[in-house]
Protein backbone atom coordinates (compact mmCIF):
# COMPACT_ATOMS: atom_id res chain seq x y z
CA UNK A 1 9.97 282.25 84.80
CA UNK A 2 7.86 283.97 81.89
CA UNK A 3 9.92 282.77 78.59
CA UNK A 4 8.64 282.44 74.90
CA UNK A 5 12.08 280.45 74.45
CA UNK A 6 12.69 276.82 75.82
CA UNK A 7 10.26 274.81 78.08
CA UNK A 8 7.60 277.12 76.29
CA UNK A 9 7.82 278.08 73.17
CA UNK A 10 5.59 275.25 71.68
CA UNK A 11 2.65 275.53 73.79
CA UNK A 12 1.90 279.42 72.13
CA UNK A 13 3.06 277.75 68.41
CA UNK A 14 0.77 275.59 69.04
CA UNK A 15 -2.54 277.21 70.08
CA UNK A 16 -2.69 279.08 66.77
CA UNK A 17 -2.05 275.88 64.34
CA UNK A 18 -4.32 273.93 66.11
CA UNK A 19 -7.39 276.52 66.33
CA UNK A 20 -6.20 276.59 62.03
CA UNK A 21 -6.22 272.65 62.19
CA UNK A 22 -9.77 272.73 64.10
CA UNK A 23 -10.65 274.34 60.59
CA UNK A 24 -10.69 277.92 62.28
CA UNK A 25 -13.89 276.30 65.15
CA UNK A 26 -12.01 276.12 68.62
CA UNK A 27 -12.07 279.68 69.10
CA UNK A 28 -11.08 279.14 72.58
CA UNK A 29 -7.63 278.20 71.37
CA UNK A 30 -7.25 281.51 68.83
CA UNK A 31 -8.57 283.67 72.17
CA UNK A 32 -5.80 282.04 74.30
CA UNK A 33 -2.98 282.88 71.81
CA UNK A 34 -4.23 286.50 71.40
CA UNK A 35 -4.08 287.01 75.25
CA UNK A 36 -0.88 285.40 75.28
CA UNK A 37 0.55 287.86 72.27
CA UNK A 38 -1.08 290.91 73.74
CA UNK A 39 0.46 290.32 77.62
CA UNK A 40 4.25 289.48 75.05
CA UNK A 41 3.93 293.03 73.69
CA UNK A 42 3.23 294.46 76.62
CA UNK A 43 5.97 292.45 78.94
CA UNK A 44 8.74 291.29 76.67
CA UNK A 45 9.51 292.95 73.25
CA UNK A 46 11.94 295.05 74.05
CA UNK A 47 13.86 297.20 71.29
CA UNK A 48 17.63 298.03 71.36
CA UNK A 49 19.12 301.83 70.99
CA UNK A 50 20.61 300.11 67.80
CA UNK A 51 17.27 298.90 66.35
CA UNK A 52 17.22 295.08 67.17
CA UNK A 53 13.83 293.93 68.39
CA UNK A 54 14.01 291.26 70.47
CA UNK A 55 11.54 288.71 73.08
CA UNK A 56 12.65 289.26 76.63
CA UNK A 57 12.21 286.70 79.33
CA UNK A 58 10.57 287.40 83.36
CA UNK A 59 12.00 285.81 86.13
CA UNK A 60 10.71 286.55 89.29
CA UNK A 61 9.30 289.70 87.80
CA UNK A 62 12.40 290.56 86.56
CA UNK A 63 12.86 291.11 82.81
CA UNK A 64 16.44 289.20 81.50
CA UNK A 65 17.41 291.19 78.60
CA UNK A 66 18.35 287.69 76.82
CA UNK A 67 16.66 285.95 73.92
CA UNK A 68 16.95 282.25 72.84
CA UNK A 69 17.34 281.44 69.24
CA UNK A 70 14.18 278.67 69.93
CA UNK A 71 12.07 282.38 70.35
CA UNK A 72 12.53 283.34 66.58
CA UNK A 73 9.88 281.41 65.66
CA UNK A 74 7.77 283.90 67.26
CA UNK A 75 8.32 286.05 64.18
CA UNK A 76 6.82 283.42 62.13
CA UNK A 77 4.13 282.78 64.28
CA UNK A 78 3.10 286.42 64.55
CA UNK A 79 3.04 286.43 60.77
CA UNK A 80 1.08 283.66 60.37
CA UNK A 81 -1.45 284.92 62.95
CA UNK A 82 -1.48 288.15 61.22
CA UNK A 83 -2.48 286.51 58.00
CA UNK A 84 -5.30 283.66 59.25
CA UNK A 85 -7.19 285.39 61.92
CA UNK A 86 -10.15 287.83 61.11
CA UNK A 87 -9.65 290.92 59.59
CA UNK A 88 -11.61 292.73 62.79
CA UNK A 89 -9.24 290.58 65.51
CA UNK A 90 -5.85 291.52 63.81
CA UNK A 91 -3.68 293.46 65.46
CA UNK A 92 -2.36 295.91 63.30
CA UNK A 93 0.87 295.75 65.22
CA UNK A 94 1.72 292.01 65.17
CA UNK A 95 3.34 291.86 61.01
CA UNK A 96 5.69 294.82 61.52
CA UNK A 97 6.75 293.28 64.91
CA UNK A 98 7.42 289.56 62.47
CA UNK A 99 9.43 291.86 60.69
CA UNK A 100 11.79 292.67 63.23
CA UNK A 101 12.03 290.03 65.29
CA UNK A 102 13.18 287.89 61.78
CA UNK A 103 15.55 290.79 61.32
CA UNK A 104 16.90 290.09 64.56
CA UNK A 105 17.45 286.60 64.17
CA UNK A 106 18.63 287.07 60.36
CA UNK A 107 21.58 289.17 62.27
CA UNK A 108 21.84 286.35 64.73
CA UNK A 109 23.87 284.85 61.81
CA UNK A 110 25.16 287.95 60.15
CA UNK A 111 26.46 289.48 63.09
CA UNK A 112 28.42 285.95 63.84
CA UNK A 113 32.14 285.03 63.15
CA UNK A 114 31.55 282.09 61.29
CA UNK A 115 27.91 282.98 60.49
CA UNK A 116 26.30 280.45 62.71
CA UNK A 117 23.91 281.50 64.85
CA UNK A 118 24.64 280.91 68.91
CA UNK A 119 21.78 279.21 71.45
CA UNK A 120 20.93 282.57 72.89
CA UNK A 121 22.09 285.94 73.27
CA UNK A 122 22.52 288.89 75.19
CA UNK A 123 21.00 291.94 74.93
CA UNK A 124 22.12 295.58 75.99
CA UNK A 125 18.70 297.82 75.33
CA UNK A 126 20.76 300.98 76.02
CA UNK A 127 23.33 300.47 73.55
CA UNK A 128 23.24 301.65 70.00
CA UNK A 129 26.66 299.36 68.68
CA UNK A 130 27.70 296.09 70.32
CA UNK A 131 23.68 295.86 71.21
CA UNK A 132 23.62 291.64 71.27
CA UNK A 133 26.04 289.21 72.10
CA UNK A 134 27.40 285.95 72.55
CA UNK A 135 27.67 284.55 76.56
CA UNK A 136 29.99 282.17 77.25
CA UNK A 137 27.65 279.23 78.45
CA UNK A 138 26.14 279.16 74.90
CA UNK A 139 28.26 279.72 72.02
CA UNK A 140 27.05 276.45 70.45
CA UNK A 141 24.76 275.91 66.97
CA UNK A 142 22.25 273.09 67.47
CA UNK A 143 21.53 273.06 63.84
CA UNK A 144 18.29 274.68 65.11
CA UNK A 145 14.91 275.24 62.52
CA UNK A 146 13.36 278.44 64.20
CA UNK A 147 15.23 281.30 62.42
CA UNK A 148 14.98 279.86 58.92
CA UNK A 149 11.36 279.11 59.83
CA UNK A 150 10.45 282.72 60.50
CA UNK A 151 12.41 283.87 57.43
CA UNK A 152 10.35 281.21 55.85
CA UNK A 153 6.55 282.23 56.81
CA UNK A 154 7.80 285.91 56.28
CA UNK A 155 8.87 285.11 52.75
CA UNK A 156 5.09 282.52 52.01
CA UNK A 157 3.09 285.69 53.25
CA UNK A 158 4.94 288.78 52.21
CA UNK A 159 6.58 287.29 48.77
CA UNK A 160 9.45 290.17 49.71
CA UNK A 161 12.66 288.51 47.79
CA UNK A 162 14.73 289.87 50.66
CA UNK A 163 13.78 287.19 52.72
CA UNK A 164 15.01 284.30 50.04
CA UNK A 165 18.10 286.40 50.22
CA UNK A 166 18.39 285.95 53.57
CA UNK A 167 17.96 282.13 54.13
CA UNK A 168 20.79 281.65 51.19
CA UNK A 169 23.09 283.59 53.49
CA UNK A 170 21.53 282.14 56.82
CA UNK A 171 22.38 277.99 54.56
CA UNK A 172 25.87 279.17 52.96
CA UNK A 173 27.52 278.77 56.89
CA UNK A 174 25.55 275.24 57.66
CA UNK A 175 26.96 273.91 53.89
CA UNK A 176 30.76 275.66 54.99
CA UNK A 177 30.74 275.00 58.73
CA UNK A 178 27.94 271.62 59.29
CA UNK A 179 28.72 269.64 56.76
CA UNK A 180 30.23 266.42 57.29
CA UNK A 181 30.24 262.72 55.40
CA UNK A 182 26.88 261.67 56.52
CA UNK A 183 24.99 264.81 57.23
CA UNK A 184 25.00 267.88 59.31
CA UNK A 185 26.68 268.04 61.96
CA UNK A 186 26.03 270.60 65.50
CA UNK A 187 29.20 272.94 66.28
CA UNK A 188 30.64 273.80 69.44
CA UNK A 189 31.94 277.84 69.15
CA UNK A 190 30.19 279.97 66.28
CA UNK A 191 32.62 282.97 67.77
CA UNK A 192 35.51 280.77 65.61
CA UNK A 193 35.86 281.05 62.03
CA UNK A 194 36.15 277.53 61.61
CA UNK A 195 34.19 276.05 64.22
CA UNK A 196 34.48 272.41 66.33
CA UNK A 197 32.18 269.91 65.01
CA UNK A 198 29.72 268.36 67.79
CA UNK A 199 29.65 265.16 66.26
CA UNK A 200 25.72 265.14 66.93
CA UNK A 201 22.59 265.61 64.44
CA UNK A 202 19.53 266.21 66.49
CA UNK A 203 16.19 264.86 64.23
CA UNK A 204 14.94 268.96 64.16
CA UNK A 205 17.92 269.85 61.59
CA UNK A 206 15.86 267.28 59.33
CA UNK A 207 12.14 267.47 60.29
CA UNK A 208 12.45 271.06 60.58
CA UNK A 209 15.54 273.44 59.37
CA UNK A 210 15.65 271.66 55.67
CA UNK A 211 12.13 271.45 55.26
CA UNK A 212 12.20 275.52 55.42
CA UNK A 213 15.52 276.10 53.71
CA UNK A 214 13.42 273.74 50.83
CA UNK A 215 10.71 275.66 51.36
C-alpha cells in the first residue's frame, strides 16, 4: 500500500523539516522528498470532473480513489517546499498543486452537514457534482490539525486573506460542535447537524490544531 495518509504521512513531512533543521546541509534528505513528490504527482493526484484535487492511495497497484484528512498536510508541505528549496530545484508545479489540495480540504468542512470534517473520503474522478463523500466506516472528527495546518502555511507564505477566511469558518464548527466543559471534545457523525460527542481529546487537537488556528 502506497499512501501519503496514515502509517506514512510523517516520514515525507518530515524529510523536508529536517533537511531545513540540518540548516539546509543534509541534502540527501531534500533529494529524498523531491523523489518522493515527483513519483506523488505522477501516481496519486488525481483531479475530479468537478475540480477537487485530491492525493490518491496504491494498493497492490491499484489506485483507491480515497483521501484521508491526515493527507492535507501535504498542501502545506508542498508550500513550504516551494518556498525553502532553491530557486533552480523548484518545481514550478508544486504551489498551485498547495493550492488545491487546501481547497479540497477547506471543502472537507464546507461541503459537511455540521461543518466538521470526516476521517477520509471518497472520491468519484468522473463526476462533476456529488464528486467526494462521506463512507460509512468513517464519519467521525478526530479534532485533527492537518487541514488547518495547510490553510495555515498557505496563508504564512502567500499572505492571501482568503485563507484567514477560511480557518474562521473551518474553527466556527469545532467552537459550535467540540466544545465541551473542559476542552474539545472528538465527534462521532459530522453527516448530523448536531453531532455525538466522543468524549475523547487526543493531545494533536492541542499540540497541533490550536497552535495553527493561533497561528
Amino acid at each position: 500500500k502506497i499512501s501519503l495518509g496514515a502509517m506514512g504521512d510523517s516520514y515525507y513531512e518530515y524529510l523536508l523539516k529536517q533537511w531545513v533543521q540540518s540548516g539546509k546541509k543534509e541534502d540527501y534528505l531534500k533529494d529524498t522528498w523531491k523523489r518522493a513528490m515527483r513519483e506523488t504527482q505522477e501516481q496519486l493526484v488525481v483531479k475530479t470532473e468537478g475540480g477537487l484535487t485530491f492525493i490518491a492511495e496504491k494498493d497492490g497497484g491499484n489506485q483507491r480513489h480515497r483521501m484521508d484528512h491526515l493527507a492535507c498536510f501535504v498542501g502545506g508541505m508542498l508550500m513550504m517546499g516551494a518556498r525553502t528549496l532553491p530557486a533552480d530545484e523548484v518545481d514550478a508545479a508544486w504551489e498551485p498543486l498547495a493550492g488545491e489540495i487546501t481547497e479540497t480540504c477547506y471543502q472537507m468542512y464546507k461541503r459537511s452537514p455540521s461543518g466538521l470534517a470526516a476521517e477520509y473520503y471518497n472520491f468519484r474522478p468522473n463526476a462533476k457534482t456529488d464528486d467526494m463523500t462521506i463512507p460509512n466506516d468513517a464519519p467521525h472528527n478526530l479534532l485533527r490539525p492537518e487541514a488547518i495546518e495547510a490553510v495555515y502555511y498557505m496563508w504564512y507564505y502567500t499572505g492571501d486573506p482568503k485563507y484567514r477566511r477560511m480557518a474562521y469558518e473551518m474553527w466556527t464548527p469545532f467552537q459550535r460542535h467540540c466544545k465541551s466543559r473542559y476542552g474539545y471534545s472528538a465527534v462521532a457523525d459530522v453527516r448530523q447537524s448536531h453531532p455525538r460527542h466522543r468524549d475523547s481529546q487526543e493531545s494533536f487537537w492541542l499540540a497541533g490544531a490550536l497552535e495553527d488556528f493561533f497561528f
